[in-house]
C-alpha atoms as a PDB file:
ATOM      1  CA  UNK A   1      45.221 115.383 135.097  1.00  0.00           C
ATOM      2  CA  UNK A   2      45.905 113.407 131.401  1.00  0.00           C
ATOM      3  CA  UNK A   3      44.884 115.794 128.744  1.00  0.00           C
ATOM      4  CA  UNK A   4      44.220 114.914 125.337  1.00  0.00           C
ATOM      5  CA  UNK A   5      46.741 114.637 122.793  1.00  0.00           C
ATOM      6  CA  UNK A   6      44.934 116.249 120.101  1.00  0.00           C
ATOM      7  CA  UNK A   7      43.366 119.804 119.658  1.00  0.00           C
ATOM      8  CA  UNK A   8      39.744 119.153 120.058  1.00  0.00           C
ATOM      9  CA  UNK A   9      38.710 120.943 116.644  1.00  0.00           C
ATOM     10  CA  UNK A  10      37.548 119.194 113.512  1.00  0.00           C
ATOM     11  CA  UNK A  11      36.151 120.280 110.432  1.00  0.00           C
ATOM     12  CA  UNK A  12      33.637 117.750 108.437  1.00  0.00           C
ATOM     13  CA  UNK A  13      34.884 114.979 110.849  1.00  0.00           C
ATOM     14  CA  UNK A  14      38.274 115.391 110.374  1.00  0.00           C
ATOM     15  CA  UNK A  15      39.971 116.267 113.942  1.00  0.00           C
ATOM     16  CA  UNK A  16      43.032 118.362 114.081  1.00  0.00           C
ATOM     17  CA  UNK A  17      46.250 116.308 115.042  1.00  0.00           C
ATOM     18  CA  UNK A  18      48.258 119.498 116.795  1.00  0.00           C
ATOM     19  CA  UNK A  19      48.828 119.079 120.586  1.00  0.00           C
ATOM     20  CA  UNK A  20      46.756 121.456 122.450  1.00  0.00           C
ATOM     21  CA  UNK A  21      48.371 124.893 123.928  1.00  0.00           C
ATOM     22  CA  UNK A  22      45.152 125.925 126.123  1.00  0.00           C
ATOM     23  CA  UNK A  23      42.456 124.570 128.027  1.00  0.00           C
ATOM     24  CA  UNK A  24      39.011 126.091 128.153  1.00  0.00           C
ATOM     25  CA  UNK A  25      36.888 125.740 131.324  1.00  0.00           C
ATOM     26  CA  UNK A  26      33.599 126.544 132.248  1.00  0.00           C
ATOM     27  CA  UNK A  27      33.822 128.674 136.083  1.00  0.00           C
ATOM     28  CA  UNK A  28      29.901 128.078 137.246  1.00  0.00           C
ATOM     29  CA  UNK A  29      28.881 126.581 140.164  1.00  0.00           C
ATOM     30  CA  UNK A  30      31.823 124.453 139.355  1.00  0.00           C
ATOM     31  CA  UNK A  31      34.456 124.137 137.415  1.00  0.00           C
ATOM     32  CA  UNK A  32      34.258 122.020 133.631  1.00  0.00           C
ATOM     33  CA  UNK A  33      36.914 121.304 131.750  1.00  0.00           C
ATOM     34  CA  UNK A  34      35.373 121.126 128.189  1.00  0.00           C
ATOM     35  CA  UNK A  35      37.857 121.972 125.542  1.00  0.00           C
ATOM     36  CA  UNK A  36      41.651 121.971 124.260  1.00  0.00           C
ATOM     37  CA  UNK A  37      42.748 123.973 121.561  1.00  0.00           C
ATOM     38  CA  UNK A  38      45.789 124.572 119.629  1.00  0.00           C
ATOM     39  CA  UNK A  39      47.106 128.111 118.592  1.00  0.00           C
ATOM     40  CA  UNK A  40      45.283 128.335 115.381  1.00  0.00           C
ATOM     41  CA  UNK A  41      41.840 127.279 116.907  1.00  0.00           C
ATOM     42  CA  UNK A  42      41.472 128.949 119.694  1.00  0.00           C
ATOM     43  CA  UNK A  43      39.445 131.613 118.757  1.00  0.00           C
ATOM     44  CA  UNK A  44      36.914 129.081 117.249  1.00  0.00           C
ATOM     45  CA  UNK A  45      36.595 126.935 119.952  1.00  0.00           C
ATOM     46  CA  UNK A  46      35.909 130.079 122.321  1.00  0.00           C
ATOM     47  CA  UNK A  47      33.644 130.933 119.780  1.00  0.00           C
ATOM     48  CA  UNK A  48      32.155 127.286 119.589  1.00  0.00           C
ATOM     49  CA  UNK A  49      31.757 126.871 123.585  1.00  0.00           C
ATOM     50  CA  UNK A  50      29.334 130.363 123.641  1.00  0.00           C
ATOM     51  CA  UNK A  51      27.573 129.348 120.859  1.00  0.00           C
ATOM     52  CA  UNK A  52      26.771 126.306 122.777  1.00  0.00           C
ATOM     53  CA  UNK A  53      26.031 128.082 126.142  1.00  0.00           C
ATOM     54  CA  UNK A  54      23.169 129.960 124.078  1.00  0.00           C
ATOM     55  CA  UNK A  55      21.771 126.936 123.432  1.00  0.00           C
ATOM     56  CA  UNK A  56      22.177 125.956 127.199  1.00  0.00           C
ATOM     57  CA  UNK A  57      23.988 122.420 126.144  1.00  0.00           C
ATOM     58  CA  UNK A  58      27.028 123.662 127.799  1.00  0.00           C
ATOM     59  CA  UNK A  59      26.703 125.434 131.622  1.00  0.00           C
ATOM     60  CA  UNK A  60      26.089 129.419 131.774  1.00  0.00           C
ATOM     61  CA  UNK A  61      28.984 130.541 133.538  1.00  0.00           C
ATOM     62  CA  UNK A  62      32.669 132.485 132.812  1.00  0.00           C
ATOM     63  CA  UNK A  63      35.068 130.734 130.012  1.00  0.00           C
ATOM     64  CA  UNK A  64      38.522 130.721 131.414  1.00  0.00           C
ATOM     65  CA  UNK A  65      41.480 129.822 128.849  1.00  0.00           C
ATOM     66  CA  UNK A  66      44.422 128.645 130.140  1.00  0.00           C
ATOM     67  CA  UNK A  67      48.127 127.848 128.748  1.00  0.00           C
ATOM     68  CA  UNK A  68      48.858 124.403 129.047  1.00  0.00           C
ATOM     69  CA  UNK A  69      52.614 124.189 130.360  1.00  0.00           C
ATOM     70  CA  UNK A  70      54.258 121.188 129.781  1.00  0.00           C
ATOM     71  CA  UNK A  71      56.049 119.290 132.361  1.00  0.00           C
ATOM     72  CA  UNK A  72      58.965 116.992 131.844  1.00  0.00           C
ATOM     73  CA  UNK A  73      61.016 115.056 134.180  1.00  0.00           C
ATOM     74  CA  UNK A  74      64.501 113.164 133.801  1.00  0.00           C
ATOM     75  CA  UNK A  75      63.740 110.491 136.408  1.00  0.00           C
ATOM     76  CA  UNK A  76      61.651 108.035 134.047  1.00  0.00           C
ATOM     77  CA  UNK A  77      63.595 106.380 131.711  1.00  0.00           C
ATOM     78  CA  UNK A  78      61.646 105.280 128.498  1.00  0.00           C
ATOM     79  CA  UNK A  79      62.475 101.697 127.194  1.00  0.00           C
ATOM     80  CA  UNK A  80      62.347 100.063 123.619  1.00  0.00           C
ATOM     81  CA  UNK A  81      58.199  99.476 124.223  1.00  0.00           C
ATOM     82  CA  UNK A  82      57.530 102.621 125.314  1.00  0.00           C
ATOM     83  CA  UNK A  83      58.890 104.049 121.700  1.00  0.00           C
ATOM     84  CA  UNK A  84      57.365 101.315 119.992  1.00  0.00           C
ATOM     85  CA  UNK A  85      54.012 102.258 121.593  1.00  0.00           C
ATOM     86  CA  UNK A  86      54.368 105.941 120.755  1.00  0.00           C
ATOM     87  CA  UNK A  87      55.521 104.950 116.988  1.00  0.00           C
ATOM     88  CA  UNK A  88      52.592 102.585 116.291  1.00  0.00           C
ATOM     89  CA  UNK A  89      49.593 103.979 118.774  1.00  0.00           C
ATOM     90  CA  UNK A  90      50.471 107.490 118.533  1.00  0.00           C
ATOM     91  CA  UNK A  91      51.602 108.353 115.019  1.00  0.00           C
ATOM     92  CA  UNK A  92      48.955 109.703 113.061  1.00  0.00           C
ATOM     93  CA  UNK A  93      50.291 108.877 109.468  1.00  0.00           C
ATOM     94  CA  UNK A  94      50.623 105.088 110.152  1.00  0.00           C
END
């Protein structure tokens, strides 16, 4: 599953740029992935996700937080376009 690349707090439109460390779910019925959060938001978020249960625009139903872990491999070699697509789509002071 591709995650986002970006906590999914922001504050008076401005969104956080750190790469999420957890993943918040919804465990009704089903299973919803509706947040990720970075160290420093995380209780907000959690806090964010029952406030919007109570107002039933998110599912009732048991918030489970989860580490991310990051997985690397060796096999996949980047080239020159990968870096330059990293360095001008992903860089958030350009």
């Amino acid at each position: 599953m591709t995650l986002p690349n970006k906590c999914s707090h922001n504050t008076q439109r401005i969104q956080c740029n750190v790469p999420p460390s957890y993943l918040f779910s919804i465990h009704s019925n089903e299973e919803f992935m509706v947040a990720v959060s970075c160290e420093e938001h995380k209780m907000l978020i959690d806090k964010k996700i029952r406030s919007l249960q109570e107002k039933n625009l998110l599912p009732k139903g048991k918030i489970q937080v989860q580490d991310i872990k990051i997985v690397t491999t060796n096999c996949i070699k980047p080239t020159e376009v990968d870096y330059q697509d990293v360095f001008y789509n992903r860089s958030p002071n350009l």
